[in-house]
C-alpha atoms as a PDB file:
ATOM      1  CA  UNK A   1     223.531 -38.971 165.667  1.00  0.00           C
ATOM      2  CA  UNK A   2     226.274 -37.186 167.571  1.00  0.00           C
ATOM      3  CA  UNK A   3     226.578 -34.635 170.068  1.00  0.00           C
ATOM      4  CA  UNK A   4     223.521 -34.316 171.845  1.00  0.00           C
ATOM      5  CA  UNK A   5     224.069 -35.880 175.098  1.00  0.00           C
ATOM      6  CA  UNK A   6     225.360 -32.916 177.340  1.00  0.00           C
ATOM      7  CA  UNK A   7     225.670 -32.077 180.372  1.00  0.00           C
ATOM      8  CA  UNK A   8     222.782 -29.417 182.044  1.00  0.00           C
ATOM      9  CA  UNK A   9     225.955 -27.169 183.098  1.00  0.00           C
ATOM     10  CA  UNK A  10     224.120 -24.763 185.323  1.00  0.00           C
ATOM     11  CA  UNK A  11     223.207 -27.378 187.546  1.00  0.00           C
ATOM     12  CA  UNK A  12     226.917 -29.392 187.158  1.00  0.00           C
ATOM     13  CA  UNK A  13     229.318 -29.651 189.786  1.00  0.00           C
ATOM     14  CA  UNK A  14     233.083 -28.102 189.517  1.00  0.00           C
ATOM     15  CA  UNK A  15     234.181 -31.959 190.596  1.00  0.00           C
ATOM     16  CA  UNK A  16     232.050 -33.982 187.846  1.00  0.00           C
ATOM     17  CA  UNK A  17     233.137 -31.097 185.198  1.00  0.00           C
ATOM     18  CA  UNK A  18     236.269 -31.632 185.734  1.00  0.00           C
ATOM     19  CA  UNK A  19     235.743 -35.518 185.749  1.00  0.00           C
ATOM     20  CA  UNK A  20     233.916 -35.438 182.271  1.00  0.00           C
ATOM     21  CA  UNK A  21     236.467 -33.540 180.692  1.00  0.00           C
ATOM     22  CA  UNK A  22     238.953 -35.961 181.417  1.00  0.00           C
ATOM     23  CA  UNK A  23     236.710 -38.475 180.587  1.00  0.00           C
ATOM     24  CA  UNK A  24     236.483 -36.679 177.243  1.00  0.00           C
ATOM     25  CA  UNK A  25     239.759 -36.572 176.739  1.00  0.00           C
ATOM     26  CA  UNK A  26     240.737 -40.399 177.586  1.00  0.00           C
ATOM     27  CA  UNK A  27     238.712 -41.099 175.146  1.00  0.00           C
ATOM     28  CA  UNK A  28     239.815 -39.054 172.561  1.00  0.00           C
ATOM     29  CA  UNK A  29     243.176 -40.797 173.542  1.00  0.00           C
ATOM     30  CA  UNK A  30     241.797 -43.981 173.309  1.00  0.00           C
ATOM     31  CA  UNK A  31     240.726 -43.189 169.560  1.00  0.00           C
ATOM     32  CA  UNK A  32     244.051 -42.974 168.803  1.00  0.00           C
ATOM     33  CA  UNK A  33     245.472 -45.944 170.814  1.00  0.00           C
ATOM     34  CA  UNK A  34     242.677 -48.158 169.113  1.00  0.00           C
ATOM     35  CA  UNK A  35     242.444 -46.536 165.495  1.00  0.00           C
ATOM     36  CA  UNK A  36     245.744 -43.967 164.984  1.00  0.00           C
ATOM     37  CA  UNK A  37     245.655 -39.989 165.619  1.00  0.00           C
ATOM     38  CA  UNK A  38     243.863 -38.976 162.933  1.00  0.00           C
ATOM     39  CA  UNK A  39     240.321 -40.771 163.713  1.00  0.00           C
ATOM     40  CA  UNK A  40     240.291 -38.114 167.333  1.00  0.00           C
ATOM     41  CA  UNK A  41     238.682 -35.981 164.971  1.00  0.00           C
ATOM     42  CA  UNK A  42     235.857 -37.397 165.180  1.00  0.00           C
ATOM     43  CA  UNK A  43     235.809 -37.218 169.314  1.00  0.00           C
ATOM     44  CA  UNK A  44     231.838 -37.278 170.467  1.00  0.00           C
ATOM     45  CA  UNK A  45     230.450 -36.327 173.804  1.00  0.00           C
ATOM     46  CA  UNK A  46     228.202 -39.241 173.305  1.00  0.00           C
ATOM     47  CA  UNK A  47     230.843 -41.526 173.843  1.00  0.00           C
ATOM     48  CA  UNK A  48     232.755 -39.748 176.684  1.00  0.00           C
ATOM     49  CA  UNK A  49     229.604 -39.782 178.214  1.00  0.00           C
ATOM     50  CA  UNK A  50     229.608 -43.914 177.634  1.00  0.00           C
ATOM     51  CA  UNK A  51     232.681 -43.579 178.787  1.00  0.00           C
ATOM     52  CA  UNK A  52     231.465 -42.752 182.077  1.00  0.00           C
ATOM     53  CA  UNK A  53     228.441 -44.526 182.871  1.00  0.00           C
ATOM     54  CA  UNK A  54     230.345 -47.670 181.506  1.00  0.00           C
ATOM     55  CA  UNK A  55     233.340 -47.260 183.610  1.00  0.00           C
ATOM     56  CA  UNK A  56     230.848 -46.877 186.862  1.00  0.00           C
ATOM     57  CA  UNK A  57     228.858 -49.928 186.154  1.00  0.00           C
ATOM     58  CA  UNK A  58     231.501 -52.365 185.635  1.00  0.00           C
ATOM     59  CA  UNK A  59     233.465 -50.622 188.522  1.00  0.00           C
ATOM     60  CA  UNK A  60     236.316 -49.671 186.831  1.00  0.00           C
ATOM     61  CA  UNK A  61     237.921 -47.135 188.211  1.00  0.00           C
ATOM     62  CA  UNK A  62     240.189 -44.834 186.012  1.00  0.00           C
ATOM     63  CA  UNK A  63     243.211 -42.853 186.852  1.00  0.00           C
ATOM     64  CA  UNK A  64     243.155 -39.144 186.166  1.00  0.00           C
ATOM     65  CA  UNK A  65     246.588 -37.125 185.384  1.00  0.00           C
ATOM     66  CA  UNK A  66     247.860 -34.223 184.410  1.00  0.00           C
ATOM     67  CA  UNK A  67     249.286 -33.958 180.700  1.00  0.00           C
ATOM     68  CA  UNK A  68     249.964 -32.769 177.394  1.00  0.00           C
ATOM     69  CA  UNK A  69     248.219 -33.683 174.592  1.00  0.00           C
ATOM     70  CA  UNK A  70     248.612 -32.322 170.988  1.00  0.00           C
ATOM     71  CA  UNK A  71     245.256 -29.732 171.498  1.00  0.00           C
ATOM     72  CA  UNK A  72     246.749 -28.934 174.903  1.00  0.00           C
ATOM     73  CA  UNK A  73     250.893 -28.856 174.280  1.00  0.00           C
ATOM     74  CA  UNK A  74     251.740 -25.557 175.921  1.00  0.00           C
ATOM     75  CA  UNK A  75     249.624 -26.087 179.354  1.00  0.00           C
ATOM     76  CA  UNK A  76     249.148 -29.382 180.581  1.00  0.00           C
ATOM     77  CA  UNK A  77     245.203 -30.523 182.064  1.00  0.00           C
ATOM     78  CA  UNK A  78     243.371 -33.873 184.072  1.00  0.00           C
ATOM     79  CA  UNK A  79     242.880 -36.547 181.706  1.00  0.00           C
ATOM     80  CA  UNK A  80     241.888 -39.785 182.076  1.00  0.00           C
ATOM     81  CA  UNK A  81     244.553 -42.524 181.699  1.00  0.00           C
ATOM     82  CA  UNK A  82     243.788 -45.232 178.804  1.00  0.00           C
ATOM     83  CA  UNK A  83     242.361 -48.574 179.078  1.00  0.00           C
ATOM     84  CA  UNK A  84     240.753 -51.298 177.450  1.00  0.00           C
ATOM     85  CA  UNK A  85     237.358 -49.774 178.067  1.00  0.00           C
ATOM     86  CA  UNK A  86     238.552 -46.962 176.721  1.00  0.00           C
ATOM     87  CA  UNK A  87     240.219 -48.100 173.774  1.00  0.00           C
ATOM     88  CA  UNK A  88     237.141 -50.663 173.054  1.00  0.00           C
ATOM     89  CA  UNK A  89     235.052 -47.158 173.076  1.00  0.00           C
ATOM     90  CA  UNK A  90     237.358 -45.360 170.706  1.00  0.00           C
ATOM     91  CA  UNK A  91     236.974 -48.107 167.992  1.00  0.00           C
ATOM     92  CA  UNK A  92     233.141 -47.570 168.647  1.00  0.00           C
ATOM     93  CA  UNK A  93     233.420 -44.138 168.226  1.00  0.00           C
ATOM     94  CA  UNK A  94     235.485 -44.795 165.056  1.00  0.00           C
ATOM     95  CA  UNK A  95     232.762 -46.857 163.910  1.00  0.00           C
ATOM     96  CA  UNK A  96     230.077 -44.985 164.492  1.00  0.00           C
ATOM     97  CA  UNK A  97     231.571 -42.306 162.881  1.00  0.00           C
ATOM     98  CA  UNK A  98     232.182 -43.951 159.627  1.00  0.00           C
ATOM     99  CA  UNK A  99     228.457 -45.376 158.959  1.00  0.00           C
ATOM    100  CA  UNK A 100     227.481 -41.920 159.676  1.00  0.00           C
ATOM    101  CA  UNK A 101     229.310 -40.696 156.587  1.00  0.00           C
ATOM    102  CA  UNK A 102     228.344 -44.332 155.193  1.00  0.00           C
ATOM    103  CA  UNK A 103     224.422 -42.969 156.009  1.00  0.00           C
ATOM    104  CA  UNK A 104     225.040 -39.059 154.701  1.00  0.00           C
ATOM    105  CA  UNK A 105     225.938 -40.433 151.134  1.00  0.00           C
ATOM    106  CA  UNK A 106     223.103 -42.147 151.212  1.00  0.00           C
ATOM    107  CA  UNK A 107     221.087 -39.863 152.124  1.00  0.00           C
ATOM    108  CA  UNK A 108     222.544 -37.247 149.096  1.00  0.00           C
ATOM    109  CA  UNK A 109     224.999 -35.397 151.685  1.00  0.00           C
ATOM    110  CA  UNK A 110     228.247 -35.288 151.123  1.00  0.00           C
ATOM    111  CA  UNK A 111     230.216 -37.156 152.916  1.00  0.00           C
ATOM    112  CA  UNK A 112     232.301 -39.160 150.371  1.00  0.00           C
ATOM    113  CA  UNK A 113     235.485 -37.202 151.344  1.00  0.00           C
ATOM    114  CA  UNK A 114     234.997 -37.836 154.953  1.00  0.00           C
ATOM    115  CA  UNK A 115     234.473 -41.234 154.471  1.00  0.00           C
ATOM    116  CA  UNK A 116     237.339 -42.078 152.738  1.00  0.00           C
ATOM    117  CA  UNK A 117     239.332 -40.322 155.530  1.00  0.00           C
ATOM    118  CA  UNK A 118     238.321 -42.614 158.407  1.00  0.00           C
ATOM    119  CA  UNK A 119     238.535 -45.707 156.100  1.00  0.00           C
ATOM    120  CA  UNK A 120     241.723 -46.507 157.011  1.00  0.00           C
ATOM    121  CA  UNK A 121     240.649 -46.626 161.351  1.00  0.00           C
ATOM    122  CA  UNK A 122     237.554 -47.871 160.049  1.00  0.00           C
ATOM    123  CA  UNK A 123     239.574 -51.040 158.997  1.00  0.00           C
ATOM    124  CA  UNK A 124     241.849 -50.993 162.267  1.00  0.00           C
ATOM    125  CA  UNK A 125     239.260 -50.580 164.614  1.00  0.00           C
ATOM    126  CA  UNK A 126     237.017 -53.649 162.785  1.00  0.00           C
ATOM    127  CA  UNK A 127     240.181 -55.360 162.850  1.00  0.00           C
ATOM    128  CA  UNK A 128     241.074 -55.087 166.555  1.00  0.00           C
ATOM    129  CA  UNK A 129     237.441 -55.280 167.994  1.00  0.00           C
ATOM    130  CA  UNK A 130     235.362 -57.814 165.473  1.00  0.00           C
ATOM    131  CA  UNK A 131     232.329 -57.907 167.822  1.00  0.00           C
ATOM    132  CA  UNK A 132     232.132 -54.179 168.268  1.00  0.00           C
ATOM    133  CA  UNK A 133     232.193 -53.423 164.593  1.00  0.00           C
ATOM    134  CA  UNK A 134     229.966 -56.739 163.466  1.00  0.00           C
ATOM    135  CA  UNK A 135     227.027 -54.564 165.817  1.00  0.00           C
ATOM    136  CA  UNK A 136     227.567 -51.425 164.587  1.00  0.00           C
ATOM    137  CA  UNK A 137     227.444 -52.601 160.929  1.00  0.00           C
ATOM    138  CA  UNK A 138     225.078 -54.861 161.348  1.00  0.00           C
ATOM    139  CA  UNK A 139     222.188 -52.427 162.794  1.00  0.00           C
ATOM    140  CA  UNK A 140     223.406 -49.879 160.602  1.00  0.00           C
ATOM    141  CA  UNK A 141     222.581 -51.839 157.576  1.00  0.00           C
ATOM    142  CA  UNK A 142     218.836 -52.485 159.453  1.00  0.00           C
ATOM    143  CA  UNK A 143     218.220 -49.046 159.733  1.00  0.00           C
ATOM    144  CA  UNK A 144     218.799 -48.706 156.108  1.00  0.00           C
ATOM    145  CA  UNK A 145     216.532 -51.024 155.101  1.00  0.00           C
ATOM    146  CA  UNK A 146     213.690 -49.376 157.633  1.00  0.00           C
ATOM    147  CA  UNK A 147     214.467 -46.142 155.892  1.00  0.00           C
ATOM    148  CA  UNK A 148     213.835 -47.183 152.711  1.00  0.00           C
ATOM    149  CA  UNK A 149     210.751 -49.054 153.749  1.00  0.00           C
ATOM    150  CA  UNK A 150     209.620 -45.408 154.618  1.00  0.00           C
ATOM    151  CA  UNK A 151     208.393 -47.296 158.063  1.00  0.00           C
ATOM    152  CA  UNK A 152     205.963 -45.129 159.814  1.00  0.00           C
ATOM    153  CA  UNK A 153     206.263 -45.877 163.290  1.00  0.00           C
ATOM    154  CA  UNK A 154     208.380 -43.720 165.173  1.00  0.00           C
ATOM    155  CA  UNK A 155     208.886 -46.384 167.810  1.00  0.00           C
ATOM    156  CA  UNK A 156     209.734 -49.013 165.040  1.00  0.00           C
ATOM    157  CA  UNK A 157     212.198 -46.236 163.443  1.00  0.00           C
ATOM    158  CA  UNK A 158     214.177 -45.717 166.965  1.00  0.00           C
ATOM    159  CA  UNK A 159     214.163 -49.383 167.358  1.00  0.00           C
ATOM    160  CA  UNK A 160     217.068 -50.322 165.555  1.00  0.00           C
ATOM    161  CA  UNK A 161     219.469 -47.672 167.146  1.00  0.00           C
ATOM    162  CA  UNK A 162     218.386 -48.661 170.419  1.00  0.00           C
ATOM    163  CA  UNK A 163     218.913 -52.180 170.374  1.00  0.00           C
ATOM    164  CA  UNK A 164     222.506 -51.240 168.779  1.00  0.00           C
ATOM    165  CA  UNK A 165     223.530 -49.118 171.669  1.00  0.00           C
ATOM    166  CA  UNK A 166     221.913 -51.851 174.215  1.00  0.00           C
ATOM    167  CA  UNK A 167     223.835 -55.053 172.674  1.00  0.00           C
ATOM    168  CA  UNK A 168     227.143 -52.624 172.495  1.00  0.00           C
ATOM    169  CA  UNK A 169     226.657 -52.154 176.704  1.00  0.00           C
ATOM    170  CA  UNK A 170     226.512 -55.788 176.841  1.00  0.00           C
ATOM    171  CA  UNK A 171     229.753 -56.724 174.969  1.00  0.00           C
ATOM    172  CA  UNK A 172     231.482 -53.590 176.725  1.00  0.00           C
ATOM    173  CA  UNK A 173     230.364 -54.667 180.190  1.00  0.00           C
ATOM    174  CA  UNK A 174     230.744 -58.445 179.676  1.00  0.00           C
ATOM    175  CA  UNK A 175     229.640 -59.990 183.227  1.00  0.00           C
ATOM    176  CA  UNK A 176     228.598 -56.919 184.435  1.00  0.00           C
ATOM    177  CA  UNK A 177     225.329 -56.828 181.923  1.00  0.00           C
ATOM    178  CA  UNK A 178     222.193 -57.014 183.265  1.00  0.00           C
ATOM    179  CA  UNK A 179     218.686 -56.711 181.811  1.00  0.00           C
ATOM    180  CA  UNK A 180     218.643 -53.321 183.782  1.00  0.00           C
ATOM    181  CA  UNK A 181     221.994 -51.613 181.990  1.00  0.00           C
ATOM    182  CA  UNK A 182     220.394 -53.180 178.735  1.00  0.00           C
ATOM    183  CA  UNK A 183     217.163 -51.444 178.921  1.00  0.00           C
ATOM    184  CA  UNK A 184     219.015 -48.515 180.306  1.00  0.00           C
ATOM    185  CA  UNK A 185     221.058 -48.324 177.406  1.00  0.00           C
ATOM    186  CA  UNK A 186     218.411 -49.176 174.798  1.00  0.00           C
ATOM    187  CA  UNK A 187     216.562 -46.164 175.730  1.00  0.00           C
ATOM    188  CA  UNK A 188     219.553 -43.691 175.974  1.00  0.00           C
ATOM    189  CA  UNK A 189     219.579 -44.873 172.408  1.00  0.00           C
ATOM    190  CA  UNK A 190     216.371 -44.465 171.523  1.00  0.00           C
ATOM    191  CA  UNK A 191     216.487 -40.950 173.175  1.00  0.00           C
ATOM    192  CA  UNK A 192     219.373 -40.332 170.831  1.00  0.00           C
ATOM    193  CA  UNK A 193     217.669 -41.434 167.358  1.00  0.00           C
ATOM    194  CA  UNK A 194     214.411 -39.091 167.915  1.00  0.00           C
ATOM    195  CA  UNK A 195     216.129 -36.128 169.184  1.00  0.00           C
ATOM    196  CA  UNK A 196     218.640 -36.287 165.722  1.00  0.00           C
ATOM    197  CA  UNK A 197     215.544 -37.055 163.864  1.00  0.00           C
ATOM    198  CA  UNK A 198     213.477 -34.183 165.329  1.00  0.00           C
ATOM    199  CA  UNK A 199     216.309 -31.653 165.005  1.00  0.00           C
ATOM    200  CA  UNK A 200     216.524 -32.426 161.682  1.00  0.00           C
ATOM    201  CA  UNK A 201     213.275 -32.562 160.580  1.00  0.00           C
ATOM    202  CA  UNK A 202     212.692 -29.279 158.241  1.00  0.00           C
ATOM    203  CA  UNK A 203     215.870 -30.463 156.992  1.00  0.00           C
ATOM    204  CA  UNK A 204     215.078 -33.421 155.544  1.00  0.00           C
ATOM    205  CA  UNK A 205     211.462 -32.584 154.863  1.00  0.00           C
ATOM    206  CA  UNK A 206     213.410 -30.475 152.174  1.00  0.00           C
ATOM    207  CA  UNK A 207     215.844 -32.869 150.762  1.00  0.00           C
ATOM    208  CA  UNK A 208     213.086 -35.817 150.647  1.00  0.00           C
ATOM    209  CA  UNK A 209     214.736 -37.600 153.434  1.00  0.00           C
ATOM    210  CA  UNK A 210     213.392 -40.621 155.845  1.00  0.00           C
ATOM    211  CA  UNK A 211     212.632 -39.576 158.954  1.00  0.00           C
ATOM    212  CA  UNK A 212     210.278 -41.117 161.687  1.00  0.00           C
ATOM    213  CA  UNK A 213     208.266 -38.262 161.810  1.00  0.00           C
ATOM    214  CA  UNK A 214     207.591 -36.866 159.102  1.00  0.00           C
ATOM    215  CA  UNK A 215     206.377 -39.880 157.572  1.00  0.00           C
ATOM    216  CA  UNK A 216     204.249 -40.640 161.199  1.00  0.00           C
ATOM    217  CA  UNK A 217     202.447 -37.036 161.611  1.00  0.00           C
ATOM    218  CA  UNK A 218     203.268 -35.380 157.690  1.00  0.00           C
ATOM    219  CA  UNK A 219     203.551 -32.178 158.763  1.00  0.00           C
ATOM    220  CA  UNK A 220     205.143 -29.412 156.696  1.00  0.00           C
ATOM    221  CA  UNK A 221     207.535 -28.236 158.692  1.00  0.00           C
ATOM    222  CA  UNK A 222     208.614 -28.924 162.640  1.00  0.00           C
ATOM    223  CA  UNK A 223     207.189 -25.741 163.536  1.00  0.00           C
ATOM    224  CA  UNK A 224     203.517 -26.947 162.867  1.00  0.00           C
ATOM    225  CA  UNK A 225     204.260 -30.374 163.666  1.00  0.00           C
ATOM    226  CA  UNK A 226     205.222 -28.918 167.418  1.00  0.00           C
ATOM    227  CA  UNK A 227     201.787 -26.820 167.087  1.00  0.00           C
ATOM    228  CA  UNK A 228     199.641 -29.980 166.134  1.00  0.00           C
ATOM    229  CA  UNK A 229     201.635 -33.129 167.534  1.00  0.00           C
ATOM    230  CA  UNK A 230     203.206 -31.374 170.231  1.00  0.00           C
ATOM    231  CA  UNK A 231     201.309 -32.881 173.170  1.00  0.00           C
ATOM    232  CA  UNK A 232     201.825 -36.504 171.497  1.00  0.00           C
ATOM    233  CA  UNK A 233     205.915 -35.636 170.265  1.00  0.00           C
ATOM    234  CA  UNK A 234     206.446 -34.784 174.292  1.00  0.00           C
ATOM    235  CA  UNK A 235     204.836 -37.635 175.796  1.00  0.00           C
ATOM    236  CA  UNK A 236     207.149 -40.053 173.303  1.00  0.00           C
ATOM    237  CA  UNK A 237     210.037 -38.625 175.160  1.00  0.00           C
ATOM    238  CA  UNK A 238     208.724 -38.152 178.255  1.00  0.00           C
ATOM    239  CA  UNK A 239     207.971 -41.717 178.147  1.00  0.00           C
ATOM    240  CA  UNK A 240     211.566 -42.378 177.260  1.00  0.00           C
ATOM    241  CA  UNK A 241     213.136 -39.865 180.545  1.00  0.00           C
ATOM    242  CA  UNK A 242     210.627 -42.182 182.472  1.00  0.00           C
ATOM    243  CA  UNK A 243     212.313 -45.458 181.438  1.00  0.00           C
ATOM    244  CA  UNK A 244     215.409 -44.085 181.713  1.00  0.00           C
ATOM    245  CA  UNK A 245     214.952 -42.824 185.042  1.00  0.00           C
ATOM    246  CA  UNK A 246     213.816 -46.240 186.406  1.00  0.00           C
ATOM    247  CA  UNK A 247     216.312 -48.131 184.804  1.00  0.00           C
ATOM    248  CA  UNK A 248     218.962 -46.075 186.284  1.00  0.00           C
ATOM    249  CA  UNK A 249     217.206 -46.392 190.226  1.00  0.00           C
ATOM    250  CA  UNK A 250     217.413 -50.007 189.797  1.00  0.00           C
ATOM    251  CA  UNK A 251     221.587 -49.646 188.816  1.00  0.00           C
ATOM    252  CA  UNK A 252     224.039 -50.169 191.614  1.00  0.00           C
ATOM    253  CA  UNK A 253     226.737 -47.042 190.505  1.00  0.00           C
ATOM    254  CA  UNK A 254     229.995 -48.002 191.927  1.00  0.00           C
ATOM    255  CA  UNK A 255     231.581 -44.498 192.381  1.00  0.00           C
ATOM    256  CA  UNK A 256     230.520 -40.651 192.082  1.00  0.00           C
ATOM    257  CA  UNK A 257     226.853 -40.747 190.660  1.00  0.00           C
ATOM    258  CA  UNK A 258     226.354 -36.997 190.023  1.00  0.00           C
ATOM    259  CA  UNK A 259     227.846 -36.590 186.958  1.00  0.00           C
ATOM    260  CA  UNK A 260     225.438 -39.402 185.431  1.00  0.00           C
ATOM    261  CA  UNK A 261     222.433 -38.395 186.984  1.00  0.00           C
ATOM    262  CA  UNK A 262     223.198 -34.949 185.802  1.00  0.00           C
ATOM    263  CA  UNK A 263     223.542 -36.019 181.775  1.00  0.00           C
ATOM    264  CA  UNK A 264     220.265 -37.882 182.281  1.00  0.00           C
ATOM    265  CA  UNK A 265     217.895 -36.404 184.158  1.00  0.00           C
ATOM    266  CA  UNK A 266     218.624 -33.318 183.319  1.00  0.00           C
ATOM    267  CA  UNK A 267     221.191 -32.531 180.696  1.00  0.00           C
ATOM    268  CA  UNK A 268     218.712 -35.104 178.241  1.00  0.00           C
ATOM    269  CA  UNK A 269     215.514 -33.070 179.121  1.00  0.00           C
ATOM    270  CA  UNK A 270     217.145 -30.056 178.799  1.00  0.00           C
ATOM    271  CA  UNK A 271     218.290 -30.764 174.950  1.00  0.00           C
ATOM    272  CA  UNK A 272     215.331 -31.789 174.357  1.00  0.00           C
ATOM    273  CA  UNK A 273     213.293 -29.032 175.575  1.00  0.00           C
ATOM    274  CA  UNK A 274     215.837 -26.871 173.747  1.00  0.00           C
ATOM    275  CA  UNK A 275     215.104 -28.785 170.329  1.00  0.00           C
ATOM    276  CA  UNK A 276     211.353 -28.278 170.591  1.00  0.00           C
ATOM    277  CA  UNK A 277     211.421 -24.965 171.172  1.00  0.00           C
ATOM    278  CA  UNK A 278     214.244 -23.048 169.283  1.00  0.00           C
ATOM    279  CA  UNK A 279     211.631 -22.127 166.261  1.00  0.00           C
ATOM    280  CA  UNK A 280     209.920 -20.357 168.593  1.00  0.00           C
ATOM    281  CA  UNK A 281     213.291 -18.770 169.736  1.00  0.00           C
ATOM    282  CA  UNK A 282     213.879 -18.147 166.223  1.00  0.00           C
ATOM    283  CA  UNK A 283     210.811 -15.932 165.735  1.00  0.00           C
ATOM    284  CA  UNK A 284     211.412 -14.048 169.741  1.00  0.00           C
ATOM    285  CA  UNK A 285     214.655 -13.130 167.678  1.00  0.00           C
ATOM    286  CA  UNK A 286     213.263 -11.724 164.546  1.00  0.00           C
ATOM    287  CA  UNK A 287     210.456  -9.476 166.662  1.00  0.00           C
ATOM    288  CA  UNK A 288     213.485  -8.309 168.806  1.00  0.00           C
END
């Protein structure tokens, strides 16, 4: 579930670089100051990116300084100074982190290990922020049931996840919720479900796995699911970049928009794109 909201870099500006990797780095400070040092391993561009679009919509501005952290402790860079915001998304990101190795043991990974080491900020970040982790585990626990249902519905699979990430904007925001940062969020959500699930799609075709599609189209591998489904597969997302994109029109940003409009209208495309057609970079590779 992590790691797949980028930026399209090519098309980025020096300023909002600059601005999302202090972004990413407040956060990964805000891990700690929510659930101790250890838990910044499990720092996702998913939630620096949350980091961003939440701190523009409530119109909280954040300070950026110059410092040393312990990745950076010979030269100093711009980070983003801690707050609540911040520290609220470092539990989630603690959270998030944990069902995920909760989710790989259940689906036969290993992850037992892993788990055990974010227990302890697991408990500190429930702890601290009761409503954040009550969503998390609550839609987590949905989802498994789903799975195990071996629901069919692609929409009905992505469901779940989305209506987490939409109900987490709302408790983050607090007054500054609307229905439009809701549906924004539920569909940067549901974006983020079906891309993990189609990346990973020969993989759990070979482990038995749930996963949305392959119990939707049946297809033995993504390769000639792309070459059957394809025209359907890209009109779910499209559909999704077109919700997205009006949600976000209707969204009154309070400071620099680029770096948002960036991550979604083009840095979400462009993983995308990338996912659906990397077998076929695969075989340009073997020819060459």
């Amino acid at each position: 579930m992590f790691g797949y909201v980028r930026t399209d870099t090519p098309y980025l500006y020096i300023k909002d670089q600059t601005l999302y990797e202090a972004m990413y780095c407040g956060v990964c400070k805000g891990i700690g100051a929510a659930c101790g040092q250890l838990a910044r391993l499990g720092l996702s561009y998913d939630i620096a990116f949350l980091s961003v679009l939440l701190h523009n919509i409530a119109g909280q501005d954040i300070e950026v300084k110059k410092q040393h952290c312990i990745t950076h402790c010979i030269r100093s860079k711009q980070m983003a100074e801690v707050d609540e915001l911040t520290r609220q998304l470092g539990a989630l990101n603690t959270e998030l982190v944990y069902y995920k190795c909760v989710d790989d043991i259940a689906d036969g990974d290993r992850g037992g290990a892993k788990r055990l080491f974010f227990l302890g900020a697991h408990k500190r970040a429930a702890k601290k922020y009761p409503a954040i982790a009550a969503i998390v585990k609550e839609h987590m626990l949905l989802q498994q049931e789903l799975e195990r249902a071996k629901v069919d519905s692609v929409d009905r699979a992505a469901d779940i996840t989305a209506q987490m990430i939409a109900k987490l904007s709302d408790e983050l925001l607090g007054e500054k919720r609307s229905e439009d940062t809701y549906a924004l969020c539920y569909h940067i959500g549901k974006w983020i479900y079906l891309i993990d699930a189609l990346d990973d799609y020969d993989k759990d075709r070979k482990k038995g796995a749930y996963n949305p599609f392959i119990c939707a189209y049946g297809a033995a591998s993504r390769e000639e699911l792309l070459k059957t489904q394809g025209d359907e597969v890209g009109f779910i997302f499209r559909s999704v970049f077109c919700e997205i994109s009006d949600r976000l029109r209707k969204i009154p940003m309070k400071f620099n928009r680029d770096l948002i409009d960036n991550v979604l209208l083009r840095g979400l495309p462009q993983e995308t794109k990338r996912v659906m057609e990397q077998d076929a970079c695969k075989k340009c590779k073997k020819r060459k």
